[in-house]
C-alpha atoms as a PDB file:
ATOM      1  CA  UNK A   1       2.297 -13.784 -23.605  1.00  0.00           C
ATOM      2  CA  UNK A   2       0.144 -10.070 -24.123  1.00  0.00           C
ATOM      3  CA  UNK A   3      -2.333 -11.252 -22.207  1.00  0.00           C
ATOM      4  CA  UNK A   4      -0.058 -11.429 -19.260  1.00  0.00           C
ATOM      5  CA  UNK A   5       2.476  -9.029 -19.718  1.00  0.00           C
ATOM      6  CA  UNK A   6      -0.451  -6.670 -19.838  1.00  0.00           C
ATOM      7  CA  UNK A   7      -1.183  -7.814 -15.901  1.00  0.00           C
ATOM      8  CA  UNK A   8       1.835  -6.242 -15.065  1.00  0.00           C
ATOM      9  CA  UNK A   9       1.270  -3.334 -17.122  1.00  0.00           C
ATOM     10  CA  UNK A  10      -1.949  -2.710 -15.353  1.00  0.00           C
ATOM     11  CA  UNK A  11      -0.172  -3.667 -12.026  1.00  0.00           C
ATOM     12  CA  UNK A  12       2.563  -0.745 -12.667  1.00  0.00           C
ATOM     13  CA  UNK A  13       0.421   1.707 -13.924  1.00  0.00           C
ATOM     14  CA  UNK A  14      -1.215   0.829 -10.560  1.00  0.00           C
ATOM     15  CA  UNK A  15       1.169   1.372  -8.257  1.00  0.00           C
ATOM     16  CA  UNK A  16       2.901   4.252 -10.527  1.00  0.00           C
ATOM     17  CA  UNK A  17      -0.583   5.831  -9.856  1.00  0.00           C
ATOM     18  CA  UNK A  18      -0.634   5.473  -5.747  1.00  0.00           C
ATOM     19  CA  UNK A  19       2.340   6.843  -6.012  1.00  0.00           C
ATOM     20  CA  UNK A  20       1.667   9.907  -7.458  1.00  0.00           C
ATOM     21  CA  UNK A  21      -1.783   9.814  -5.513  1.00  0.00           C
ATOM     22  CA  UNK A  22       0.421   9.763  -2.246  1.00  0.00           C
ATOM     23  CA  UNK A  23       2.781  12.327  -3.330  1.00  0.00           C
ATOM     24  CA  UNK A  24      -0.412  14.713  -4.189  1.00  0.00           C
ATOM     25  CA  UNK A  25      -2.474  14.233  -1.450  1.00  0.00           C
ATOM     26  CA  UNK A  26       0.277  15.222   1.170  1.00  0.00           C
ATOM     27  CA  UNK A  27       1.113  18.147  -1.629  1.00  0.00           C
ATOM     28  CA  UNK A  28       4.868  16.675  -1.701  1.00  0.00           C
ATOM     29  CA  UNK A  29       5.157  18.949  -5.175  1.00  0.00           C
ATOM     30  CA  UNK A  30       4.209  21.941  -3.164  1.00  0.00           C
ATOM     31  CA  UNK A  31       6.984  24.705  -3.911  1.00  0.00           C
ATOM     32  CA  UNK A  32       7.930  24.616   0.073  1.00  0.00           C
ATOM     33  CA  UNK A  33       8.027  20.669   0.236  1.00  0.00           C
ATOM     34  CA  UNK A  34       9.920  20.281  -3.193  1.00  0.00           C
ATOM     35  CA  UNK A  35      12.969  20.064  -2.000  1.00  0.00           C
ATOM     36  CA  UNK A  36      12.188  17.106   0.473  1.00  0.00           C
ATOM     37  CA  UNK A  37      10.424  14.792  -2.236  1.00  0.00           C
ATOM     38  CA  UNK A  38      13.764  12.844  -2.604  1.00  0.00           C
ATOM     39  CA  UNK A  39      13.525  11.726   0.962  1.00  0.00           C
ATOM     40  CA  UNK A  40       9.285  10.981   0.760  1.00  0.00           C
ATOM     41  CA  UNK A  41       8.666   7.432   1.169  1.00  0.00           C
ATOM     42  CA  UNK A  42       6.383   7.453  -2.021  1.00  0.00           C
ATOM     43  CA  UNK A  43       8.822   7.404  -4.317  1.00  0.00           C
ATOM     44  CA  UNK A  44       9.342   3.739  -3.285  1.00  0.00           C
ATOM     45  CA  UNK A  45       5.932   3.000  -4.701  1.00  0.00           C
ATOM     46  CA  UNK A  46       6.480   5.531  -7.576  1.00  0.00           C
ATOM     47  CA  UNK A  47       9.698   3.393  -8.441  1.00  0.00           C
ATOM     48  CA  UNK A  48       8.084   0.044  -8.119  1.00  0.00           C
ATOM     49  CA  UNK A  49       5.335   1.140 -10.700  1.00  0.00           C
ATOM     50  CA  UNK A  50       8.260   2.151 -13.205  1.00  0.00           C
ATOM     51  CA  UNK A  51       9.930  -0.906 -12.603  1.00  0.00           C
ATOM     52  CA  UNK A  52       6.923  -3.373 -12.821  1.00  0.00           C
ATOM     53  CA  UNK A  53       6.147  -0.885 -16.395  1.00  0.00           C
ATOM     54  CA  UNK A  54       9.297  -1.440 -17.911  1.00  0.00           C
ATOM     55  CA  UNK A  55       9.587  -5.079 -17.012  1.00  0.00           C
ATOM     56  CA  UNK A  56       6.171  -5.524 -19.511  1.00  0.00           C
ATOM     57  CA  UNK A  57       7.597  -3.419 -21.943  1.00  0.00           C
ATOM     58  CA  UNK A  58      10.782  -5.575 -21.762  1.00  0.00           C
ATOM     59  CA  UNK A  59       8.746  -8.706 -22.838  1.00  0.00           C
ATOM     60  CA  UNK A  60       6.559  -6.665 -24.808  1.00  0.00           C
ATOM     61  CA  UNK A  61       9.735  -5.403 -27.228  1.00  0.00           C
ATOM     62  CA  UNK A  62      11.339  -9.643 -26.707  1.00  0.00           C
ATOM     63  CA  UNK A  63       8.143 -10.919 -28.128  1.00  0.00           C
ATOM     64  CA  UNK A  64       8.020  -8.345 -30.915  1.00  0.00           C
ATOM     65  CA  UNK A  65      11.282  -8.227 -32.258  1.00  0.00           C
ATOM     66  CA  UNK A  66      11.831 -11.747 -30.720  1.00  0.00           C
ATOM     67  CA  UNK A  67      14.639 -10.918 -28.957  1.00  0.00           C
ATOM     68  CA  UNK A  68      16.011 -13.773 -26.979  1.00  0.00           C
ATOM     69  CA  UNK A  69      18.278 -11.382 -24.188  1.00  0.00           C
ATOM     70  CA  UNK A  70      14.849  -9.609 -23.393  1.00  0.00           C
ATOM     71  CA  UNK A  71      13.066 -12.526 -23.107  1.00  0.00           C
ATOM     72  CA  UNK A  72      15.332 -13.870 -20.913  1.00  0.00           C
ATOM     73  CA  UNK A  73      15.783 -11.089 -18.961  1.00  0.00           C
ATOM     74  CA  UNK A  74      12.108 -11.118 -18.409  1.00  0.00           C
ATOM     75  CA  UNK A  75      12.110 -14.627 -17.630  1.00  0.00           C
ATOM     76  CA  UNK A  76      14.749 -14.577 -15.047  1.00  0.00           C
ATOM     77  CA  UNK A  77      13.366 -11.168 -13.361  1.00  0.00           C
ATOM     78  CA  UNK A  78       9.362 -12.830 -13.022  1.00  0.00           C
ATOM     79  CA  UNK A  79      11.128 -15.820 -11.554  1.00  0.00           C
ATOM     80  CA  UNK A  80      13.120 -13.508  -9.332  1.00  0.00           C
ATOM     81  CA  UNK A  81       9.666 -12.129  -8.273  1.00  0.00           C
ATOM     82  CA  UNK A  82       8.081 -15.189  -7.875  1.00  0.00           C
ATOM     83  CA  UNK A  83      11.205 -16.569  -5.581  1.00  0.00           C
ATOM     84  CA  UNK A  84      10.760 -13.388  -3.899  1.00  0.00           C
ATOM     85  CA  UNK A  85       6.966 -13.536  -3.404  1.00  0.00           C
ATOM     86  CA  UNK A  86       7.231 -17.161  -1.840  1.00  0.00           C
ATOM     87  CA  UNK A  87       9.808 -16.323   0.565  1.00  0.00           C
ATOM     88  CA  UNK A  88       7.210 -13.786   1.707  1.00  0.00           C
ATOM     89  CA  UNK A  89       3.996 -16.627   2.280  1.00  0.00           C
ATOM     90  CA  UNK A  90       6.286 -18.567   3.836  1.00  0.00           C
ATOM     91  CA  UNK A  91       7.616 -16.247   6.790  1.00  0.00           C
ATOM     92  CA  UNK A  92       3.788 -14.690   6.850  1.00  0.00           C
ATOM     93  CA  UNK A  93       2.872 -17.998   7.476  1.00  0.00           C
ATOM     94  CA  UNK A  94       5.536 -18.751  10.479  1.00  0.00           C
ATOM     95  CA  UNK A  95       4.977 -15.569  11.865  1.00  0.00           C
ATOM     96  CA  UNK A  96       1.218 -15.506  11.703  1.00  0.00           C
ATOM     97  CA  UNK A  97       1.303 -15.557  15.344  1.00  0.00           C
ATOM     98  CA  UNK A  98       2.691 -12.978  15.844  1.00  0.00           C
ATOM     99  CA  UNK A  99       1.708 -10.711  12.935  1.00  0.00           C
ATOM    100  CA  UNK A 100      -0.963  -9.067  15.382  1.00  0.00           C
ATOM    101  CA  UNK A 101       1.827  -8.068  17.792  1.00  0.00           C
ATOM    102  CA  UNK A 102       3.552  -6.266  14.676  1.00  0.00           C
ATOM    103  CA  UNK A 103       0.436  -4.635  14.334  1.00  0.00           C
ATOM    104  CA  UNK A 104       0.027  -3.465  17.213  1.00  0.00           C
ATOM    105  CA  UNK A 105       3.795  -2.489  17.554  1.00  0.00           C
ATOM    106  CA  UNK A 106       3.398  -0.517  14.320  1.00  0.00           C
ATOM    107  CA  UNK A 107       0.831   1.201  15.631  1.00  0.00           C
ATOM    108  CA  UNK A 108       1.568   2.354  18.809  1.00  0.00           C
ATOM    109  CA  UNK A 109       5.172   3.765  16.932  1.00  0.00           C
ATOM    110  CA  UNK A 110       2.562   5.554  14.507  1.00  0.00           C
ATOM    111  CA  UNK A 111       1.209   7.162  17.119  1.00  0.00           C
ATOM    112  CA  UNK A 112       4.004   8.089  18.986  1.00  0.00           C
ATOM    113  CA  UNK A 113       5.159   9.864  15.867  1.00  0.00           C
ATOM    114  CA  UNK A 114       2.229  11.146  14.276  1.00  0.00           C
ATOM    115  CA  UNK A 115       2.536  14.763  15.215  1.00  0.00           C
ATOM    116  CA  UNK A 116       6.870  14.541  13.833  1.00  0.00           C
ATOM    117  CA  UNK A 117       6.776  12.563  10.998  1.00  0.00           C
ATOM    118  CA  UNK A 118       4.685  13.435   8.356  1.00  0.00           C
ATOM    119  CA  UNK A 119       4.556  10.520   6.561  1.00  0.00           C
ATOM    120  CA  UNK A 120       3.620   8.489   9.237  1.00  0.00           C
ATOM    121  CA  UNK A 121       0.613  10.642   9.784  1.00  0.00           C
ATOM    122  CA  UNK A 122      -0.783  10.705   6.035  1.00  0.00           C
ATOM    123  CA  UNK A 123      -0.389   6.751   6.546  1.00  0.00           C
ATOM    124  CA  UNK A 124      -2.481   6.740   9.817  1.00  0.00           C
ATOM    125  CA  UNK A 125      -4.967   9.446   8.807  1.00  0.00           C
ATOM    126  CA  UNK A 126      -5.656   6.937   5.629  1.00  0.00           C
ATOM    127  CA  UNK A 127      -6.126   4.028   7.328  1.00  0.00           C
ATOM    128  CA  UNK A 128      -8.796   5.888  10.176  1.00  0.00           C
ATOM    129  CA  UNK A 129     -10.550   7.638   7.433  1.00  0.00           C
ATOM    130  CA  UNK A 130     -10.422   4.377   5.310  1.00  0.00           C
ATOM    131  CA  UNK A 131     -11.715   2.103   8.654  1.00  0.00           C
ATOM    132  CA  UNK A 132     -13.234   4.997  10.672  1.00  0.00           C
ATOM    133  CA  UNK A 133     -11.336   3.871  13.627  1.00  0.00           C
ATOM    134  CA  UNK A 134      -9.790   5.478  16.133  1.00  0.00           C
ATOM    135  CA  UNK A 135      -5.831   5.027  15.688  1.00  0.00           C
ATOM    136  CA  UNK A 136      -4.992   2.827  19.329  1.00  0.00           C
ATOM    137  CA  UNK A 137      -5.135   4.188  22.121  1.00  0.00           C
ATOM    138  CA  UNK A 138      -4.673   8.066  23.088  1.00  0.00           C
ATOM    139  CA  UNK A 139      -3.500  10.330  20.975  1.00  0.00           C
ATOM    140  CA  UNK A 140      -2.853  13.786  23.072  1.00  0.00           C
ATOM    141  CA  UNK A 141      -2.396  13.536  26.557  1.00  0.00           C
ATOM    142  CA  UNK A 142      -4.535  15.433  28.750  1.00  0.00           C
ATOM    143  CA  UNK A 143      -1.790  17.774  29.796  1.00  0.00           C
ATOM    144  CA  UNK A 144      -0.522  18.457  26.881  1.00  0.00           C
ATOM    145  CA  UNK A 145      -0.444  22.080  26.242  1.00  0.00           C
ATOM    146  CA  UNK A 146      -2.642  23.514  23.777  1.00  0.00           C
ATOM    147  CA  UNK A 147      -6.684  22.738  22.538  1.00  0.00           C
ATOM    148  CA  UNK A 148      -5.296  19.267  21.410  1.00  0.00           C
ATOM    149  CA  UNK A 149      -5.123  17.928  25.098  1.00  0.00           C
ATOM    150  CA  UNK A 150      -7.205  15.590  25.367  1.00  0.00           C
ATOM    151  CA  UNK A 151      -8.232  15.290  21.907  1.00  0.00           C
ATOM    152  CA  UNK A 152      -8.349  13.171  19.193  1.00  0.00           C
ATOM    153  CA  UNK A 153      -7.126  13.807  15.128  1.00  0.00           C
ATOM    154  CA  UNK A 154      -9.924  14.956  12.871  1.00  0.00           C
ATOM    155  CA  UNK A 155      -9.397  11.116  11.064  1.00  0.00           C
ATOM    156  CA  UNK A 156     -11.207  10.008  13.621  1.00  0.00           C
ATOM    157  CA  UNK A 157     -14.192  12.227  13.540  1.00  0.00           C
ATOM    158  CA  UNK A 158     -17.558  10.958  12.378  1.00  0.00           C
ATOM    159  CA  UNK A 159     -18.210  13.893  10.834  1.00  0.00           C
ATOM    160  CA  UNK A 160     -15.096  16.072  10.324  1.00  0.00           C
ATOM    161  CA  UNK A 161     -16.992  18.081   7.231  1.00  0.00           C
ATOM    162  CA  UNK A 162     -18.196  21.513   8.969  1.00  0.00           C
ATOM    163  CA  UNK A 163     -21.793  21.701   6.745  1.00  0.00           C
ATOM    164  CA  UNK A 164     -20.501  19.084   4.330  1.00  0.00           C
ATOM    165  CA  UNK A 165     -17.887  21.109   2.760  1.00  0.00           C
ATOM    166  CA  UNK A 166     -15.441  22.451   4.744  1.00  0.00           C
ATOM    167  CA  UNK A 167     -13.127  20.101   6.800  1.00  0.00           C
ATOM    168  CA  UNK A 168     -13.163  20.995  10.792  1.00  0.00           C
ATOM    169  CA  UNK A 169      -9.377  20.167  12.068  1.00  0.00           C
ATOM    170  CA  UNK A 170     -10.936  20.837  15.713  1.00  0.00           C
ATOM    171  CA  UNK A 171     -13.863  18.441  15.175  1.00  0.00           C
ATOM    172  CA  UNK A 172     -12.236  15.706  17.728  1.00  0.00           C
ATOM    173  CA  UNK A 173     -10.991  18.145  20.881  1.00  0.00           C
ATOM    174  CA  UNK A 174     -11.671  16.898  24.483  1.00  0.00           C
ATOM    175  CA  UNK A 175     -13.124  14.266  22.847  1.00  0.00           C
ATOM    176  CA  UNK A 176     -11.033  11.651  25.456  1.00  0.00           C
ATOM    177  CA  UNK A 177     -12.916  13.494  28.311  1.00  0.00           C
ATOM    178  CA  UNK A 178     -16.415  12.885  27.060  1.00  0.00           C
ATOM    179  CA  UNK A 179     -18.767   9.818  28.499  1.00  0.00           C
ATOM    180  CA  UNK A 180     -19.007   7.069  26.020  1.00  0.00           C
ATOM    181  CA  UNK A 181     -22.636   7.766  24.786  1.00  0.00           C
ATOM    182  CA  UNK A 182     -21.744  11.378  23.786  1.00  0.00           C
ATOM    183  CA  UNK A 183     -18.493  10.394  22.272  1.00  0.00           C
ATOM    184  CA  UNK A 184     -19.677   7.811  19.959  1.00  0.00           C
ATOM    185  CA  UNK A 185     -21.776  10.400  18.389  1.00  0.00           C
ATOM    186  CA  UNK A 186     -18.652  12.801  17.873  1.00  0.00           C
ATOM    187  CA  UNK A 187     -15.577  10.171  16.951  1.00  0.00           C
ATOM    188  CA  UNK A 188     -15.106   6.522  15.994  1.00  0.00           C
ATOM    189  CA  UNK A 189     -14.427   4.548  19.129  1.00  0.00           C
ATOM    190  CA  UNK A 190     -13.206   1.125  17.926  1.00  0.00           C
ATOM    191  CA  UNK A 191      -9.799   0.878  17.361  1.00  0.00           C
ATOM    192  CA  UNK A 192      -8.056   0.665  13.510  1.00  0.00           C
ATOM    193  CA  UNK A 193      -6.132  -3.114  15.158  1.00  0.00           C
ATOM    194  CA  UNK A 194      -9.372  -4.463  15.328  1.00  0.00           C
ATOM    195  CA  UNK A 195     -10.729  -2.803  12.492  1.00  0.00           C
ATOM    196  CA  UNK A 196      -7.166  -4.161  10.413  1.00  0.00           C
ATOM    197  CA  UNK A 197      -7.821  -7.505  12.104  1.00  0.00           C
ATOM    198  CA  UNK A 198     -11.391  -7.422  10.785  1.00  0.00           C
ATOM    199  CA  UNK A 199     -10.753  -5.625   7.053  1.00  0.00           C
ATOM    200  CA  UNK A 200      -8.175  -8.826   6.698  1.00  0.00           C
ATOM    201  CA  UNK A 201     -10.460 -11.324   8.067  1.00  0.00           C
ATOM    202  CA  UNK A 202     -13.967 -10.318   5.831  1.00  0.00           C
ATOM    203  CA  UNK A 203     -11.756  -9.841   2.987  1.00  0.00           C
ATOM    204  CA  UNK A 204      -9.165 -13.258   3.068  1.00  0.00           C
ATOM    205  CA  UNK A 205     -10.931 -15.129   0.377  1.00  0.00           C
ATOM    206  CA  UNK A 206     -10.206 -12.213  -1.898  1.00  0.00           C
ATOM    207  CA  UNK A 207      -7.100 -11.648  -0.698  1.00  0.00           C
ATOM    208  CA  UNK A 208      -6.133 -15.611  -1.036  1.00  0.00           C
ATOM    209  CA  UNK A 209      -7.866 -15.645  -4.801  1.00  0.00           C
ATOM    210  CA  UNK A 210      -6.234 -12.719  -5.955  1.00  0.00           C
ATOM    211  CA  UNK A 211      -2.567 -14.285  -4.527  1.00  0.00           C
ATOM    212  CA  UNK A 212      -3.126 -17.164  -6.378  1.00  0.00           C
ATOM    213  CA  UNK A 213      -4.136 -15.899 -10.025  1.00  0.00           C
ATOM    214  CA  UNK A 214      -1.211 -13.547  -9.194  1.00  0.00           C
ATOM    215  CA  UNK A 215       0.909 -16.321  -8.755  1.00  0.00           C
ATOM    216  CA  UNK A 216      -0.622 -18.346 -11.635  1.00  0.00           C
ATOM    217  CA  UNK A 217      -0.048 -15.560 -14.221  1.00  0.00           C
ATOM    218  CA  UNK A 218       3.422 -15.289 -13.352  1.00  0.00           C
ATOM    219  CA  UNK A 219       4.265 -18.937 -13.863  1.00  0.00           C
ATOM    220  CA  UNK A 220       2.196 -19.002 -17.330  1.00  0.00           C
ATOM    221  CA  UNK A 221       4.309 -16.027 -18.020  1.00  0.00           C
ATOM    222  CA  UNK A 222       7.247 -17.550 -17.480  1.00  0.00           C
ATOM    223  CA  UNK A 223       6.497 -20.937 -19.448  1.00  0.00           C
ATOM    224  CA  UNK A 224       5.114 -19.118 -22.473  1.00  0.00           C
ATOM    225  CA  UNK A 225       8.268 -16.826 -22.807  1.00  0.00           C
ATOM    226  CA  UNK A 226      10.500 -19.981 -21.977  1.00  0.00           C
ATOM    227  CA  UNK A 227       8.294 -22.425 -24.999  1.00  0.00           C
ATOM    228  CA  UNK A 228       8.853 -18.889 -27.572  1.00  0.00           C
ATOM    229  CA  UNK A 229      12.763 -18.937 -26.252  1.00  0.00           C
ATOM    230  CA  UNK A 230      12.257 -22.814 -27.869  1.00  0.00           C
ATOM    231  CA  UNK A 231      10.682 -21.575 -30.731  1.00  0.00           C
ATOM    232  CA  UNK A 232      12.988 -18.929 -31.967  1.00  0.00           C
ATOM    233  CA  UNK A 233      16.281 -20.839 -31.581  1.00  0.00           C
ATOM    234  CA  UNK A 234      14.438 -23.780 -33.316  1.00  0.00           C
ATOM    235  CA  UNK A 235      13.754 -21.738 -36.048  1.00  0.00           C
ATOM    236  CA  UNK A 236      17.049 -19.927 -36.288  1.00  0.00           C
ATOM    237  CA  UNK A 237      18.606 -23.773 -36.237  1.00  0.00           C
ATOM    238  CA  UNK A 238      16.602 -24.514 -39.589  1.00  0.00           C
ATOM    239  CA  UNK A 239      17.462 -21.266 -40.994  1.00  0.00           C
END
């Protein structure tokens, strides 16, 4: 029962550390942008890493001190998970259909509100730096006021380091007026759907594999906590 309860250890200190990785890179404990934090979305994955943390110590301290309420309040929360996590594969699998139209949906509303929402555009400026695509579509109308028009975000720049060290925020103006052959040597031009499409696609063995030992680890968590449940009240019935 270690063994697995360290998983979710791992998997909270995980998320506990994207979390504060989110919260950093968009400088959320900045002394102007303190008093939003309780509104950032990252706290969601800063709570879920708590959570997942004190659920392991919860077996952890049931194990120890063989404790049957912790045990089976471990028990009853992995199988809450696991209910939880099969509802999920089996409306992903319904809606597979459609999941690219969500995609797309999601990102035409990220770039509709990329310049207002902050969030959103941390979120998008990831994914194009982590794809190098090009968000959807256009980004800045051409008569937008402004050096934007007709530009591009700096995400989407091949090379938005200015001499390798300093970032250039201007690297991807007029960039939607250039000819192809000049553009593709200034910004990415395939689009982060495909590129999504494409991640998901190269990567669904791993993805697959890792849902399933995920899965697995969960169940033998659950079993070995329920046989040491057995074990304790046997023993307290001899004693």
């Amino acid at each position: 029962l270690h063994y697995y309860r360290c998983r979710y250890k791992i998997l909270g200190l995980v998320v506990l550390g994207l979390g504060i990785w989110g919260l950093s890179s968009k400088e959320s404990f900045a002394q102007e942008k303190i008093g939003t934090i309780g509104t950032d979305p990252m706290l969601i994955l800063l709570t879920l890493g708590f959570l997942l943390t004190l659920l392991c110590l919860t077996g952890c301290v049931g194990a120890l001190r063989e404790n049957c309420c912790l045990l089976k309040m471990f028990s009853v929360i992995v199988l809450v998970l696991i209910t939880i996590q099969v509802l999920f594969a089996i409306v992903a699998y319904t809606v597979q259909d459609q999941i690219e139209g969500y995609l797309r949906s999601g990102m035409l509303a990220a770039m509709a509100g990329y310049q207002d929402d902050l969030d959103l555009r941390f979120i998008t400026d990831e994914i194009q730096l982590g794809l190098q695509c090009l968000g959807y579509d256009l980004y800045y109308n051409c008569s937008a006021p402004g050096v934007l028009a007709c530009g591009v975000p700096s995400t989407c720049c091949v090379d938005p380091l200015e001499n390798g060290t300093v970032w250039n925020s201007q690297c991807g103006v007029r960039a939607q007026v250039m000819d192809e052959f000049t553009a593709q040597s200034v910004i990415f031009l395939g689009g982060c759907l495909g590129g999504i499409s494409r991640w998901i696609e190269q990567h669904e063995g791993l993805i697959g594999t890792v849902g399933v030992v995920v899965f697995g680890v969960q169940i033998l968590a659950v079993f070995i906590a329920t046989r040491l449940l057995e074990n304790i009240h046997r023993h307290k019935a001899h004693a």
